[in-house]
Protein backbone atom coordinates (compact mmCIF):
# COMPACT_ATOMS: atom_id res chain seq x y z
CA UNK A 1 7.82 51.55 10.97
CA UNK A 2 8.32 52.18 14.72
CA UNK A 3 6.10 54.28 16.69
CA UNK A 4 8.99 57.29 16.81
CA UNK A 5 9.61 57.29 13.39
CA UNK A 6 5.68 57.54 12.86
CA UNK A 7 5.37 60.63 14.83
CA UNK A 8 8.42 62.12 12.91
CA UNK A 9 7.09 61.27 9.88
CA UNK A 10 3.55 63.03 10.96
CA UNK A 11 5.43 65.92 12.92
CA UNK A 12 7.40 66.86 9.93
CA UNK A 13 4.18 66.92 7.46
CA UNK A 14 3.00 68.97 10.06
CA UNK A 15 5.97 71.31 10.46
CA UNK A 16 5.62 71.32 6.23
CA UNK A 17 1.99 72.14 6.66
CA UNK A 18 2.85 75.09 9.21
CA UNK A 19 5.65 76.90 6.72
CA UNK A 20 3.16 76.70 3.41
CA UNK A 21 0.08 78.42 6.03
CA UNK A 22 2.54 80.75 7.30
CA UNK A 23 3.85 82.21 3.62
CA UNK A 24 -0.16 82.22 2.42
CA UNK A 25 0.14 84.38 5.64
CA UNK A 26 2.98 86.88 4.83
CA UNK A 27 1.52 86.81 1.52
CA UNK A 28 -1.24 88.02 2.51
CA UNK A 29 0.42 90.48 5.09
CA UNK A 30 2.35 92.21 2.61
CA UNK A 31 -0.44 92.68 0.37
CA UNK A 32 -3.10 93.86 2.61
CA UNK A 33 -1.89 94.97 5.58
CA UNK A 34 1.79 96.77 5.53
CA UNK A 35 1.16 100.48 5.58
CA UNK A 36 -2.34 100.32 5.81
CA UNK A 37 -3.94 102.66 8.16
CA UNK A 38 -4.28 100.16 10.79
CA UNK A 39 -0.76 98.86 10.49
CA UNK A 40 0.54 102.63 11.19
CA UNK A 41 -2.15 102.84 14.18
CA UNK A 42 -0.88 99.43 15.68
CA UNK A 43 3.54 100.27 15.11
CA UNK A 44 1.81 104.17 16.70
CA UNK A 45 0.51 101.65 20.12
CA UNK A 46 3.53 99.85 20.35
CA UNK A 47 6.27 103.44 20.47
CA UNK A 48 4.02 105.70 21.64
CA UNK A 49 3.22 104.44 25.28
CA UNK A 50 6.66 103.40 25.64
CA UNK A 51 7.95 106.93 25.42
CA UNK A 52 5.55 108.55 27.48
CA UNK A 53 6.66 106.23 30.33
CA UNK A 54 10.09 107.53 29.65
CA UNK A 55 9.44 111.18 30.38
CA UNK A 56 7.68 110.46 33.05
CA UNK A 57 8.19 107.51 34.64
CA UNK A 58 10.41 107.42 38.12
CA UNK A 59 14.42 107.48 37.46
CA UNK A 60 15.23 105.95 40.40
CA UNK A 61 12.82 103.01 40.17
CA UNK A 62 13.62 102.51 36.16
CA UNK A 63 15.51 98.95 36.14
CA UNK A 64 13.26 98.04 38.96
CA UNK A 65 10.18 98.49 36.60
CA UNK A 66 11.86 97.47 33.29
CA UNK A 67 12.34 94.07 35.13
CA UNK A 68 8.34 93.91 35.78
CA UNK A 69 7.19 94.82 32.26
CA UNK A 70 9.92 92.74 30.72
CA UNK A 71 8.20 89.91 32.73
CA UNK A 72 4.70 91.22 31.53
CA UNK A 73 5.53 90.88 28.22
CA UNK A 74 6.61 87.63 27.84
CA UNK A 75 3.61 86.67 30.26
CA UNK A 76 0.96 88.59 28.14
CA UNK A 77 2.60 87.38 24.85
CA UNK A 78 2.66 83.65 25.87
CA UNK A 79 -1.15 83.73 27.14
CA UNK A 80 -1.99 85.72 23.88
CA UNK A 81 -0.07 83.21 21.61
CA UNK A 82 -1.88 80.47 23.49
CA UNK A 83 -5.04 82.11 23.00
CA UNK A 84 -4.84 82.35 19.35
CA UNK A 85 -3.46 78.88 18.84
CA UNK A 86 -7.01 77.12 20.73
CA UNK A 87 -8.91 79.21 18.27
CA UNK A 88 -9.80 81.38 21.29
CA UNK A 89 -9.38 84.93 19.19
CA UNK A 90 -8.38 86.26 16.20
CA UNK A 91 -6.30 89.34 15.29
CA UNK A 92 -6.27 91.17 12.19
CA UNK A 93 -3.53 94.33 10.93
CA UNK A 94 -0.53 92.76 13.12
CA UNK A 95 2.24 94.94 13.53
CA UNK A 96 4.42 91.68 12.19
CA UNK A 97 3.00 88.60 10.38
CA UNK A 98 5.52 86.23 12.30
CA UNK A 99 3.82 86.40 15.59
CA UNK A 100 0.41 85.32 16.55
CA UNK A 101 -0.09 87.36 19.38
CA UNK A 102 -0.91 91.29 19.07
CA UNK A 103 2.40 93.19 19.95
CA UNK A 104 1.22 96.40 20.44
CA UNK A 105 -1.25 95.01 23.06
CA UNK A 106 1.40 92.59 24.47
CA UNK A 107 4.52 94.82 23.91
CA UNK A 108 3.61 97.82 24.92
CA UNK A 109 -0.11 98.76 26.55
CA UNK A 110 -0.35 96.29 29.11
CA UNK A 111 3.53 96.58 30.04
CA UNK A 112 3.14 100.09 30.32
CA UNK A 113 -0.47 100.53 31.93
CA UNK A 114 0.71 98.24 35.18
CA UNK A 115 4.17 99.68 35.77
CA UNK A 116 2.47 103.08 34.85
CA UNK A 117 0.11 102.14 37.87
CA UNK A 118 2.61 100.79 39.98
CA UNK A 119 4.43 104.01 40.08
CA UNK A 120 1.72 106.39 40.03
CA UNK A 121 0.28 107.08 43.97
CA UNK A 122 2.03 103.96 45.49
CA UNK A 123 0.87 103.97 48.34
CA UNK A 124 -2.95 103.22 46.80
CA UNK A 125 -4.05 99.46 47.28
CA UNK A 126 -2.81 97.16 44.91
CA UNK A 127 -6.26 95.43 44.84
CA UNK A 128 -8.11 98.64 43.69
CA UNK A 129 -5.54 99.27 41.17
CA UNK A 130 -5.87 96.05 40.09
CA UNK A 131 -9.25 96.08 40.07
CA UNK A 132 -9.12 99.00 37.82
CA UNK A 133 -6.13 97.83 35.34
CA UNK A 134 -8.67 94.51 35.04
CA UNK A 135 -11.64 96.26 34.21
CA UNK A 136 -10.05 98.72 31.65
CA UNK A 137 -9.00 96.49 30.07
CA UNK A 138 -11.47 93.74 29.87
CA UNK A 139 -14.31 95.93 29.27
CA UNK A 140 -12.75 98.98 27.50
CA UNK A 141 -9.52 97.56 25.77
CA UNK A 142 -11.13 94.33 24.39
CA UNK A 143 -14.26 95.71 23.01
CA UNK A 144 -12.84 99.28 21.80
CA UNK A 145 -9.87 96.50 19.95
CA UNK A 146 -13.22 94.45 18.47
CA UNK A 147 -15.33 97.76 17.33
CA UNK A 148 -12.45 99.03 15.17
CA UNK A 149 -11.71 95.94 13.82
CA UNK A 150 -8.23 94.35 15.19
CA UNK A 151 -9.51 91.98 17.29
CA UNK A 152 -11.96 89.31 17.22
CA UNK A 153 -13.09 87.08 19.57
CA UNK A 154 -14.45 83.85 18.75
CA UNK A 155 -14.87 81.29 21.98
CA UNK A 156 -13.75 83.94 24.00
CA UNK A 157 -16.11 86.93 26.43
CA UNK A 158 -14.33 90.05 27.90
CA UNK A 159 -15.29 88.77 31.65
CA UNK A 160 -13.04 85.85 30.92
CA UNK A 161 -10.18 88.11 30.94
CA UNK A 162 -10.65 90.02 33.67
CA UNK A 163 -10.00 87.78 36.77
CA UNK A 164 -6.40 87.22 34.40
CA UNK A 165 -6.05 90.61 34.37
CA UNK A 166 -6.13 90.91 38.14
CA UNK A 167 -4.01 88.25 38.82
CA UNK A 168 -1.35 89.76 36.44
CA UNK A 169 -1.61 92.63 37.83
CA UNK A 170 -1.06 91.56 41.50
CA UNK A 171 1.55 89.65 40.88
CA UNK A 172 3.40 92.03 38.65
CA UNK A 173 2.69 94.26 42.09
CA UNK A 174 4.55 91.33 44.11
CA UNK A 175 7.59 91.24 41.84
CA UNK A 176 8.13 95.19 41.76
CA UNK A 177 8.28 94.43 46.08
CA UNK A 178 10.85 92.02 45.69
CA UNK A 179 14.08 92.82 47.52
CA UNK A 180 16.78 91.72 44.69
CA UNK A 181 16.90 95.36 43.38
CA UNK A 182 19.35 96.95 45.90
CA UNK A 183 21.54 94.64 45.08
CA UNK A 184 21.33 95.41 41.41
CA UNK A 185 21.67 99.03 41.84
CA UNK A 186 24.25 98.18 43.66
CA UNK A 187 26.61 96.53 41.54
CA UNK A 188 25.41 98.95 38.99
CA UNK A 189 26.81 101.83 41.24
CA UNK A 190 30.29 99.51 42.40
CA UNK A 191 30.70 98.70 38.32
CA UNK A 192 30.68 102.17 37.50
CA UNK A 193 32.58 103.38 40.43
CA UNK A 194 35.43 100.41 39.16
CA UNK A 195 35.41 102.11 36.22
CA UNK A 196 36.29 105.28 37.21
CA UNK A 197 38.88 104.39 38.91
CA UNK A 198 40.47 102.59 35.83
């Protein structure tokens, strides 16, 4: 047997492995966490914040911010994911069994806390709001998450998180800056105006 057809051998017992875990896991969602208090408190995070942003969030800077917490999410999904996967944390009550990270956390509270920021008083420093958006959510968000029960770290302290946090932050500040979205409204406004004329 050659060395590649070794690791395919051991990566599909592996991939095997994975799908039997994973059904012990819906399983087990399905049974003790669907409709459970906590499940309606976590599907509550991930709508609610989102439509408070809405009514009050800046029209004219809407795509411009979208862009940024579309970013945010996959960024704060792909570090959470990561996370869980080294054994880092644990979350319990997920909104959906199929994804390891916490979506209302990921999907919705840190998307909309930083553009939230961003928009509100922009001419503040970026570092202080930063600074704040860090420790919020370090040292409120993590622990209030652990003391009613969703979330659980194991190898992991709330200080860890916040120099992450700041750097998110900061650079999530940096892309809302960027140039590019003229141009987008732009087109927007000359593909609409073709339109019209049609």
């Amino acid at each position: 047997m050659t060395t590649n057809e070794k690791y395919r051998e051991i990566n599909h017992y592996i991939y095997e492995s994975l799908h039997d875990i994973h059904s012990l896991k819906v399983e087990a969602w399905l049974e003790h966490v669907v409709f459970t208090i906590e499940w309606w408190f976590g599907v509550s995070l991930s709508i609610i914040p989102w439509i408070v942003w809405f009514l009050f969030h800046n029209k004219k800077s809407r795509h411009r911010m979208l862009f940024v917490a579309f970013f945010i999410t996959i960024l704060a999904s792909f570090l959470d994911t990561i996370g869980t996967q080294f054994g880092l944390w644990i979350y319990y009550y997920e909104v959906l069994p199929w994804l390891p990270a916490y979506l209302p956390w990921d999907w919705a509270l840190v998307p909309v806390v930083i553009i939230g920021l961003l928009e509100f008083k922009p001419e503040y420093s970026p570092f202080k709001k930063a600074f704040l958006f860090a420790a919020l959510s370090s040292f409120v968000g993590e622990p209030f998450f652990e003391f009613i029960g969703l979330y659980e770290p194991i190898h992991w302290r709330s200080f860890y998180s916040f120099p992450i946090y700041i750097v998110i932050f900061l650079f999530c500040y940096w892309l809302s800056k960027r140039s590019f979205f003229p141009c987008m409204d732009l087109d927007r406004a000359l593909l609409e105006r073709s339109f019209l004329i049609q």
